[in-house]
Protein backbone atom coordinates (compact mmCIF):
# COMPACT_ATOMS: atom_id res chain seq x y z
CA UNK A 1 -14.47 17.31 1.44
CA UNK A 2 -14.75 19.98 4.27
CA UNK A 3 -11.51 20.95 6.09
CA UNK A 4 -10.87 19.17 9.22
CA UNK A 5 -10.56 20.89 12.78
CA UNK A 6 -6.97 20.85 13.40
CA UNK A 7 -5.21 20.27 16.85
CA UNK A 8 -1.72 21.36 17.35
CA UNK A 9 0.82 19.01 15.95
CA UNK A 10 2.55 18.41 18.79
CA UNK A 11 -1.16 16.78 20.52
CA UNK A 12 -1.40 14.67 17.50
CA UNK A 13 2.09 13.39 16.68
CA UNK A 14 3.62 10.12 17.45
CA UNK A 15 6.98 10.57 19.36
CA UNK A 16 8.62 7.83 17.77
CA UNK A 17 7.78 6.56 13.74
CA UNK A 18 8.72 4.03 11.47
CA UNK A 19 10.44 5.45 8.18
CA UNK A 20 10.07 3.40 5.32
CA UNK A 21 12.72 4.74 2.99
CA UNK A 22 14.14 1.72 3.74
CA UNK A 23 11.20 -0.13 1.50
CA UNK A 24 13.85 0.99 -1.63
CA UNK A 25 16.10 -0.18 -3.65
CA UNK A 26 18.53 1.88 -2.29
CA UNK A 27 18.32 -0.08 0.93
CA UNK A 28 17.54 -3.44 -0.17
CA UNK A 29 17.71 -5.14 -3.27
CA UNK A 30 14.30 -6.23 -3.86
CA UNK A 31 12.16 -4.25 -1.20
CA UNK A 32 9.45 -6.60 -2.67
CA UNK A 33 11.02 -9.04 -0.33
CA UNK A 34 11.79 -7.12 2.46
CA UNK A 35 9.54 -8.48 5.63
CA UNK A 36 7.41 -4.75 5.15
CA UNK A 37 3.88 -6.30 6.51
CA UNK A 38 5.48 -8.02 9.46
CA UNK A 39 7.90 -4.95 9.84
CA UNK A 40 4.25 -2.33 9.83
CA UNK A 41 2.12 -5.24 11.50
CA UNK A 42 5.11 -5.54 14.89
CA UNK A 43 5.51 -1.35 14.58
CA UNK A 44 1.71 -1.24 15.44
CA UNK A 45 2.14 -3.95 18.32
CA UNK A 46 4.35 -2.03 19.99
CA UNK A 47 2.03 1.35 19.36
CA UNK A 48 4.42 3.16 17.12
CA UNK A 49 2.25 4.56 15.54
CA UNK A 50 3.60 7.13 12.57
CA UNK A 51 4.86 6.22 9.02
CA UNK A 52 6.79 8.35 7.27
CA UNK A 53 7.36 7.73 3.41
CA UNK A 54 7.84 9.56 0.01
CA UNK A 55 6.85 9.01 -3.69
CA UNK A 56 11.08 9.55 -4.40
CA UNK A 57 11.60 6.43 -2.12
CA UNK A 58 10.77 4.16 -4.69
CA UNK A 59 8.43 1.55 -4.07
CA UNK A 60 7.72 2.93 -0.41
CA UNK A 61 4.01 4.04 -0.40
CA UNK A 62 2.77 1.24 -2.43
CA UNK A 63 4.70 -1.53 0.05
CA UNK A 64 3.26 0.51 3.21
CA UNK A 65 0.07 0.82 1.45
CA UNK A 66 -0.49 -2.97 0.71
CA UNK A 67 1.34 -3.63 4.50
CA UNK A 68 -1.77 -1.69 6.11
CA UNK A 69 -4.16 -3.37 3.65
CA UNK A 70 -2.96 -6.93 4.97
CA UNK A 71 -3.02 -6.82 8.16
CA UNK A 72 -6.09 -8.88 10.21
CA UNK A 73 -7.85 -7.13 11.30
CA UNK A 74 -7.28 -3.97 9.67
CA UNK A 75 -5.83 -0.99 11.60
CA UNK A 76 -8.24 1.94 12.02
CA UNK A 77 -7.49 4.77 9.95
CA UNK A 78 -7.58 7.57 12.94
CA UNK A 79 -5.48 4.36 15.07
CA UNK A 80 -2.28 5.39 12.95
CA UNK A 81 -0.55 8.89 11.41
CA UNK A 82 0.86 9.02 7.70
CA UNK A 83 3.36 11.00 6.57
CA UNK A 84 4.58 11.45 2.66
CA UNK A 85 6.23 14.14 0.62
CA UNK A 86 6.26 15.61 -2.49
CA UNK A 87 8.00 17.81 -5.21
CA UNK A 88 10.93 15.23 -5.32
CA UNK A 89 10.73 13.00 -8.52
CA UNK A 90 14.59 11.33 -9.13
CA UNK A 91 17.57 12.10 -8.14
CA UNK A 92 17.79 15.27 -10.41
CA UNK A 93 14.27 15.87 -10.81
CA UNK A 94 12.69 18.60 -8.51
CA UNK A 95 9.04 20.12 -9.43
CA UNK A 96 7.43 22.13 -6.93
CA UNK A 97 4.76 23.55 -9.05
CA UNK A 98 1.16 23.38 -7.75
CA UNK A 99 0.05 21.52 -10.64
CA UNK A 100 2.68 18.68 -9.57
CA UNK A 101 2.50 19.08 -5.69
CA UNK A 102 -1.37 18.30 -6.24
CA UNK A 103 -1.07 15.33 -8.35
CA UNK A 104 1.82 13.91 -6.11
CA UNK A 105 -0.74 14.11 -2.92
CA UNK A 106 -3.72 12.52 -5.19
CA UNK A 107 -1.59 9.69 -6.37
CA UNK A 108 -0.04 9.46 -2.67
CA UNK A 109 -3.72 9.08 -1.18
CA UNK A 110 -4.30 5.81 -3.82
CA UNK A 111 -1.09 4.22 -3.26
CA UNK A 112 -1.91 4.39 0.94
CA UNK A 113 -5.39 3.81 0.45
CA UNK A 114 -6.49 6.79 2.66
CA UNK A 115 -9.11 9.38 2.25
CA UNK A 116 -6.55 11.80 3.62
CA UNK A 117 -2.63 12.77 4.75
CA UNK A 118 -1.58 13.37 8.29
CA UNK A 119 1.46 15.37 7.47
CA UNK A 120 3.08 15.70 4.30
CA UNK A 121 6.42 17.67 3.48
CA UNK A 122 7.91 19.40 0.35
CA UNK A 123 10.53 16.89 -0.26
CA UNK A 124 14.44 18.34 0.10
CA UNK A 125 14.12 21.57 -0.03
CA UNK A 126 17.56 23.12 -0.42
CA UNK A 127 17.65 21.64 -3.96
CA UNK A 128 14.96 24.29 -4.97
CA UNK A 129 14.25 28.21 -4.96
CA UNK A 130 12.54 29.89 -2.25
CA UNK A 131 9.72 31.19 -4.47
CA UNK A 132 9.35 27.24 -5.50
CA UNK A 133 9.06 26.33 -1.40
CA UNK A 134 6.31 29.23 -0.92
CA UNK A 135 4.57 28.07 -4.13
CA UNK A 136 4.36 24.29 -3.29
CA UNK A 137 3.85 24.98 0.74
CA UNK A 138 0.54 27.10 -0.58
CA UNK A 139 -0.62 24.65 -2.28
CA UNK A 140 -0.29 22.05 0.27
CA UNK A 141 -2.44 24.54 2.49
CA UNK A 142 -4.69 24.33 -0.22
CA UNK A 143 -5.21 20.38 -0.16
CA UNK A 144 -5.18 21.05 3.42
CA UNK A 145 -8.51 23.28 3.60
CA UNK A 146 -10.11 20.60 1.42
CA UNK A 147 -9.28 18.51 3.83
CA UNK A 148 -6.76 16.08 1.85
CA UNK A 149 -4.11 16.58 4.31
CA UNK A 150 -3.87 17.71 7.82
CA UNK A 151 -0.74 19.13 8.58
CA UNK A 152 1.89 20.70 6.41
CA UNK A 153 5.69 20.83 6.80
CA UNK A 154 9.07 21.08 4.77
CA UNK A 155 12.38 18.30 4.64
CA UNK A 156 15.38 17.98 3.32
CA UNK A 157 19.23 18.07 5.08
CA UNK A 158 21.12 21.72 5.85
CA UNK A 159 19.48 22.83 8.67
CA UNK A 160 20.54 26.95 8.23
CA UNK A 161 18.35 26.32 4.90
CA UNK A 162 15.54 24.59 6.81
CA UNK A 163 15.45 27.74 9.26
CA UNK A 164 15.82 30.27 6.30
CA UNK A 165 12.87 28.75 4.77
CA UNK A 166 10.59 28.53 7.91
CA UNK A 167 11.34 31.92 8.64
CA UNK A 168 10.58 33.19 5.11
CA UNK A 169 7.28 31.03 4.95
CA UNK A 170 6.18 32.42 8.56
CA UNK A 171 7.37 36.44 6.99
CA UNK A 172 5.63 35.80 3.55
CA UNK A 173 2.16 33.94 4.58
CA UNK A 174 1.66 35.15 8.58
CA UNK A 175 1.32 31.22 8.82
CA UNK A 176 3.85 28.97 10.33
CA UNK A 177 5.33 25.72 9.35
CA UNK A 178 3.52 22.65 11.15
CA UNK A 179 6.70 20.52 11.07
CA UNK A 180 10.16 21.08 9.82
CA UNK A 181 12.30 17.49 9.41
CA UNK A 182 15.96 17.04 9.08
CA UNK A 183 17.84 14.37 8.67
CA UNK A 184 21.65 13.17 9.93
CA UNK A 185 21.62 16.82 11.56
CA UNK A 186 21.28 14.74 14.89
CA UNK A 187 23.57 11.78 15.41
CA UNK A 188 26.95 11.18 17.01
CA UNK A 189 28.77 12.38 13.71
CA UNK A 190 26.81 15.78 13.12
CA UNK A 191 24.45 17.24 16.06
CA UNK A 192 24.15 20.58 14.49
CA UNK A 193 20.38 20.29 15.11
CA UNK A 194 20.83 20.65 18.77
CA UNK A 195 22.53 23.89 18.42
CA UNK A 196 20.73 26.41 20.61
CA UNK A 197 20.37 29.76 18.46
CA UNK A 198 19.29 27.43 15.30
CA UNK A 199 16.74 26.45 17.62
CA UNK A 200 15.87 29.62 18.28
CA UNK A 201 15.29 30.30 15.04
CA UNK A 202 12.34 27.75 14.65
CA UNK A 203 10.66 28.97 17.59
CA UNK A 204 10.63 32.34 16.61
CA UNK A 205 9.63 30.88 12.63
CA UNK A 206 6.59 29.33 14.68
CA UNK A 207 7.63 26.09 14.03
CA UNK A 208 5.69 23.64 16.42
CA UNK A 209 7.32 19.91 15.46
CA UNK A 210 10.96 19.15 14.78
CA UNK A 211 11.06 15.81 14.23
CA UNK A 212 14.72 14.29 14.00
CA UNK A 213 15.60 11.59 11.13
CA UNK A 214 18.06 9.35 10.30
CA UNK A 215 19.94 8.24 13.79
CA UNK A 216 22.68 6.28 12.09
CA UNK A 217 22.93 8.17 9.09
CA UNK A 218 21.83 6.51 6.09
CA UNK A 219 24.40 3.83 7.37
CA UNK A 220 27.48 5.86 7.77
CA UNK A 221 26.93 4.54 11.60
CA UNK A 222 26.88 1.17 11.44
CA UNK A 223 29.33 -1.44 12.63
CA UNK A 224 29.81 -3.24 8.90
CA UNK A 225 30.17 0.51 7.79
CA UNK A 226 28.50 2.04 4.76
CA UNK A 227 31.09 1.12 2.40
CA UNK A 228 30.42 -2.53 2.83
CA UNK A 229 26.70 -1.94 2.22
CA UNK A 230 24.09 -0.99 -0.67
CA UNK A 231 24.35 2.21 0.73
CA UNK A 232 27.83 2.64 -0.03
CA UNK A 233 26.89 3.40 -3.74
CA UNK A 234 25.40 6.29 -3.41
CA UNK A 235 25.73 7.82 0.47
CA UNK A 236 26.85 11.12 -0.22
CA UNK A 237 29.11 11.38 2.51
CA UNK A 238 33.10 11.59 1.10
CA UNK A 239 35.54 8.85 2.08
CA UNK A 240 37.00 10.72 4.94
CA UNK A 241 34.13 11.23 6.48
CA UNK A 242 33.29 7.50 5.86
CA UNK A 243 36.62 6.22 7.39
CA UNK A 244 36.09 8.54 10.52
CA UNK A 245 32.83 6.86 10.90
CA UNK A 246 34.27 3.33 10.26
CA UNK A 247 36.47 3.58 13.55
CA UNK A 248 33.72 4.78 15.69
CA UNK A 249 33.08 0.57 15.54
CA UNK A 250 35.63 -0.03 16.89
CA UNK A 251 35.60 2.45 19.72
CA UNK A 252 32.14 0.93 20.32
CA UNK A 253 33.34 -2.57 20.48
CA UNK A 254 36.51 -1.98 22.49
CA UNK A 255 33.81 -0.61 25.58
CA UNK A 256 32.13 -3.79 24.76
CA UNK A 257 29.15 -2.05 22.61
CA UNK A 258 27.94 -2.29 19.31
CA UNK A 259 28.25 1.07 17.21
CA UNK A 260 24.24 0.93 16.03
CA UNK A 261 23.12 0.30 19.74
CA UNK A 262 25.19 3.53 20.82
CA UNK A 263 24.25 5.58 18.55
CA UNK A 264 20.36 5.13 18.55
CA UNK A 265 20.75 5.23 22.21
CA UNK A 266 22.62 8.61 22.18
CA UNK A 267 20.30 10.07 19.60
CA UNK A 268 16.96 8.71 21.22
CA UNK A 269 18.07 9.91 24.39
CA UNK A 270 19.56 13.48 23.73
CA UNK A 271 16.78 14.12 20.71
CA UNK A 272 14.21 13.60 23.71
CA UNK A 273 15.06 15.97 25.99
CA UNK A 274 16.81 18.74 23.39
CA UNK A 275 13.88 18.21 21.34
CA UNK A 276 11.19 18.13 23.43
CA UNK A 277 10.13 22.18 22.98
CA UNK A 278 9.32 20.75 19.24
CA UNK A 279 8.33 17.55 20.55
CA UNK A 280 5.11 15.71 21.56
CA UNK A 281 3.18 13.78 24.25
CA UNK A 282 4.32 10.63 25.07
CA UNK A 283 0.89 9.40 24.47
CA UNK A 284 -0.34 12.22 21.85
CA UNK A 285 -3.72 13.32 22.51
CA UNK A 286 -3.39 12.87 26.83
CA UNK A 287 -3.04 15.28 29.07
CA UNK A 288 -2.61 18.67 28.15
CA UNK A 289 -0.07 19.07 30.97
CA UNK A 290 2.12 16.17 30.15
CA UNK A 291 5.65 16.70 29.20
CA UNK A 292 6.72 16.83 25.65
CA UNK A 293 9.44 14.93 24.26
CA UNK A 294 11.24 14.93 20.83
CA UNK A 295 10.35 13.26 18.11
CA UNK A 296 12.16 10.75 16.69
CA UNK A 297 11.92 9.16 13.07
CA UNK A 298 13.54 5.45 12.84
CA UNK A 299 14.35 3.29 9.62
CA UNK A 300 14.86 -0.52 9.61
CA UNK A 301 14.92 -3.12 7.32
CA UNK A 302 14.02 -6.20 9.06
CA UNK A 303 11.88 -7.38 12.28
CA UNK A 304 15.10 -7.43 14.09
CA UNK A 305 16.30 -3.82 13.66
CA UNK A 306 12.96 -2.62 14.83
CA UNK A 307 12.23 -4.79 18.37
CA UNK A 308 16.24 -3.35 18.83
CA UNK A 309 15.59 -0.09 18.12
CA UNK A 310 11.72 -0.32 20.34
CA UNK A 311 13.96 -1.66 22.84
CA UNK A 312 16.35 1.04 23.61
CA UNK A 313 13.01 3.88 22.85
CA UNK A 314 11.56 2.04 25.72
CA UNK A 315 14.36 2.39 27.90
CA UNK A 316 14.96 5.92 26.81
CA UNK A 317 10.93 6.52 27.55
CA UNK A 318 11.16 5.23 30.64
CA UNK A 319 8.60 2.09 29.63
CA UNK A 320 10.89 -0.63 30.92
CA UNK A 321 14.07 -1.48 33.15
CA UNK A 322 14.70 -0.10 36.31
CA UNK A 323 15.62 3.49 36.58
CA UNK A 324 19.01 2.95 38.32
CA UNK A 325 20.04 0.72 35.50
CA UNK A 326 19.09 2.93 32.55
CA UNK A 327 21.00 6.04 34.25
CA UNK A 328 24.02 3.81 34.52
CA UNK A 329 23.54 3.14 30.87
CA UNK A 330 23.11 6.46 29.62
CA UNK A 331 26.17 7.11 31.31
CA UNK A 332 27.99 5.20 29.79
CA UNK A 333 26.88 5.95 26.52
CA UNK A 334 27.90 9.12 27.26
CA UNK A 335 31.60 8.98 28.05
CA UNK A 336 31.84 6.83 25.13
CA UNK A 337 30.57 9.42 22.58
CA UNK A 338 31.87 12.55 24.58
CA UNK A 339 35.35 11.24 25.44
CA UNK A 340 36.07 8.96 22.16
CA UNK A 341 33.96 9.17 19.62
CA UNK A 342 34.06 12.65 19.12
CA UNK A 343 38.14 13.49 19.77
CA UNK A 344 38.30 10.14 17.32
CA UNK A 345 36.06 11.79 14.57
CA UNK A 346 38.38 15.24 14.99
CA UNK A 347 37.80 18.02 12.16
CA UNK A 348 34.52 15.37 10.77
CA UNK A 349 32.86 16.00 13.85
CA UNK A 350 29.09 18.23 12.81
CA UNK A 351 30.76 17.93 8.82
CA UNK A 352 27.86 18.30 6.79
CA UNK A 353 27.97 17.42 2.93
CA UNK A 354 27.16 19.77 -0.10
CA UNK A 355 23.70 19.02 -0.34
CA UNK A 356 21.48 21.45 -3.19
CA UNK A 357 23.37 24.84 -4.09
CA UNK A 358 24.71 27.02 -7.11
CA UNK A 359 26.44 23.66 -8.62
CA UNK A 360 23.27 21.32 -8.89
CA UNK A 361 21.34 21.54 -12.01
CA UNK A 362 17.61 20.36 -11.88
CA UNK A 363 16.85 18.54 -14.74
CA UNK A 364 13.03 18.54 -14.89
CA UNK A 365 12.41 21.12 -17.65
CA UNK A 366 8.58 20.49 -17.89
CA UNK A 367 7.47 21.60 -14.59
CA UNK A 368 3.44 21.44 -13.78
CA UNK A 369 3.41 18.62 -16.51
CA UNK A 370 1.61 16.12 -14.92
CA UNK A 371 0.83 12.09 -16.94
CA UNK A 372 -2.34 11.12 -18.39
CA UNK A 373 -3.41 8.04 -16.18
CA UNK A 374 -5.89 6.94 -13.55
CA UNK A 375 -5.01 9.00 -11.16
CA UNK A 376 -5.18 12.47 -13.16
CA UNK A 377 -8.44 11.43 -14.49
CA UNK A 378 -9.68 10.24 -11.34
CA UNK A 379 -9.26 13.70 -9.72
CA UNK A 380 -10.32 15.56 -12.30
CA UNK A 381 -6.48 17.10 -12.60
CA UNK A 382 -6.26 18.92 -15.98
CA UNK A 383 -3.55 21.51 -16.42
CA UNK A 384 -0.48 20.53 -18.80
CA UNK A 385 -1.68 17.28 -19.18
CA UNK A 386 0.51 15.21 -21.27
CA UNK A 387 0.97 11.45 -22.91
CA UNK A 388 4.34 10.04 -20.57
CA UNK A 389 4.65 7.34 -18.66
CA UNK A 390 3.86 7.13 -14.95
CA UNK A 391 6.42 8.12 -12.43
């Protein structure tokens, strides 16, 4: 397949998509029953218009996969943007060999059903070498000029790692990043993302997307809080931070809010205008002139969560309410996370959790292996083939 001409990210990128790591078992206990058609089906109604999903988030890319299938009449493939990652297998498992990276996209482009990849990203960086990054990102570029994927970027959660990386990529290939994505790095607990020299950083790395994850934290801000859901298990923040976060609900509630509506609002809001030099059109693709705004990535898990969480991106867009009203709003939103949230969350305020480093131990020791199924023999993909199980 020849390589596709390639517009700038930032003309091609929706400003606000659906993530589906939600479609896991680490969200929900049988994603199988999760509401995932009607969940992609509404996103699509309300033209939001990018999924983002990973071969690590269980059964994620074959539930968005047979969601786009379903739907009547079926979505055109150029009408919507796809986003997946690669290199992370489990929890412990890491390979970002090229051997692996490549059979990670092939099997990605079966289980989506798509002749190609919008955007994918080597998944959580920080828990790998540099020399691994480089070595994966090139062979993403590779896929790329065969026309497999459009766009190439990097993930995972300590932003001072993300920059390191973009810089080093930009210093070692002449070539920058497309898109560099962090997570929790922009919510009421931690806005470390918006900090201005780190910023700086990816514009001089020649970053040109910066889309910002995970508003409410995997859960840590939520009004049940995280302890009292199935994120509670394995959320990696420790209990202090978890009980700071548990009283922001009630600061929320006292000023007659809910803690999930507040802080979408606040991240929505503040990601669009801090973001927007690594943002997108409002309507990607229209007018060259038209402002930018930052990208934001949402994650629900039922119908509900999403027409709530459309809702406030349409009053943070602009798209409904009256502009009084929504000014009086932000306001208040605001005060309440300027004045109590953050005095209440104290020495947790921007705390960021070991994530990677010296002590983790990656416990993939064949790396490049790839299995002997359908999908390796449908691509032709022969190195280190070996007899195991698909992942």
């Amino acid at each position: 397949m020849a390589a596709v001409m390639r517009k700038p990210l930032s003309e091609v990128l929706p400003p606000l998509i659906l993530g589906t790591a939600t479609f896991n078992h680490q969200y929900h206990p049988d994603p199988t029953h999760m509401p995932y058609t009607e969940i992609v089906g509404r996103a699509l109604a309300h033209n939001i218009l990018g999924f983002d999903t990973s071969p690590y988030y269980g059964p994620s890319e074959l539930l968005l996969g047979d969601a786009l299938r379903k739907l009547t009449p079926p979505p055109p493939r150029e009408g919507y943007f796809l986003i997946t990652k690669a290199g992370r297998i489990a929890g412990d498992q890491f390979d970002y060999s090229p051997a692996w990276i490549r059979y990670s996209v092939c099997r990605s482009l079966e289980r989506l059903a798509t002749p190609y990849l919008d955007l994918v990203y080597t998944h959580d960086v920080e828990f790998v070498s540099p020399q691994e990054v480089l070595a994966a990102v090139t062979e993403l570029r590779k896929l790329r000029d065969q026309g497999l994927i459009r766009y190439v970027g990097i993930s995972g959660y300590p932003v001072d790692t993300l920059a390191s990386l973009a810089e080093m990529i930009l210093r070692e290939t002449g070539e920058p990043l497309d898109a560099v994505m962090s997570y929790s790095h922009f919510c009421v607990q931690n806005s470390k993302l918006g900090d201005a020299d780190l910023l700086e950083r990816f514009r001089n790395a020649g970053v040109e997307c910066l889309p910002n994850a995970s508003m409410l934290s995997m859960g840590l801000l939520t009004s049940r809080g995280v302890d009292n859901s199935p994120m509670g298990l394995w959320h990696p923040a420790p209990q202090e931070v978890r009980q700071a976060c548990d009283a922001l609900a009630t600061i929320a509630r006292d000023a007659g809010e809910h803690l999930e509506e507040v802080s979408i609002r606040w991240a929505l809001e503040n990601w669009a205008r801090i973001g927007s030099p690594f943002g997108t059109r409002l309507v990607p693709g229209e007018g060259v002139q038209e402002a930018r705004i930052g990208v934001s990535v949402m994650g629900v898990s039922s119908v509900a969560e999403l027409e709530e969480t459309w809702s406030l991106w349409s009053s943070v867009a602009g798209l409904v309410g009256e502009p009084e009203q929504q000014a009086a709003q932000r306001a208040k939103i605001a005060r309440i996370v300027n004045e109590k949230m953050w005095p209440s969350l104290g020495q947790w305020k921007d705390y960021a959790w070991e994530s990677g480093g010296p002590s983790f131990v990656n416990t993939r020791t064949a790396m490049g292996t790839i299995p002997r199924d359908a999908v390796s023999e449908r691509w032709g993909l022969v190195p280190a083939i070996v007899d195991t199980p698909k992942i």
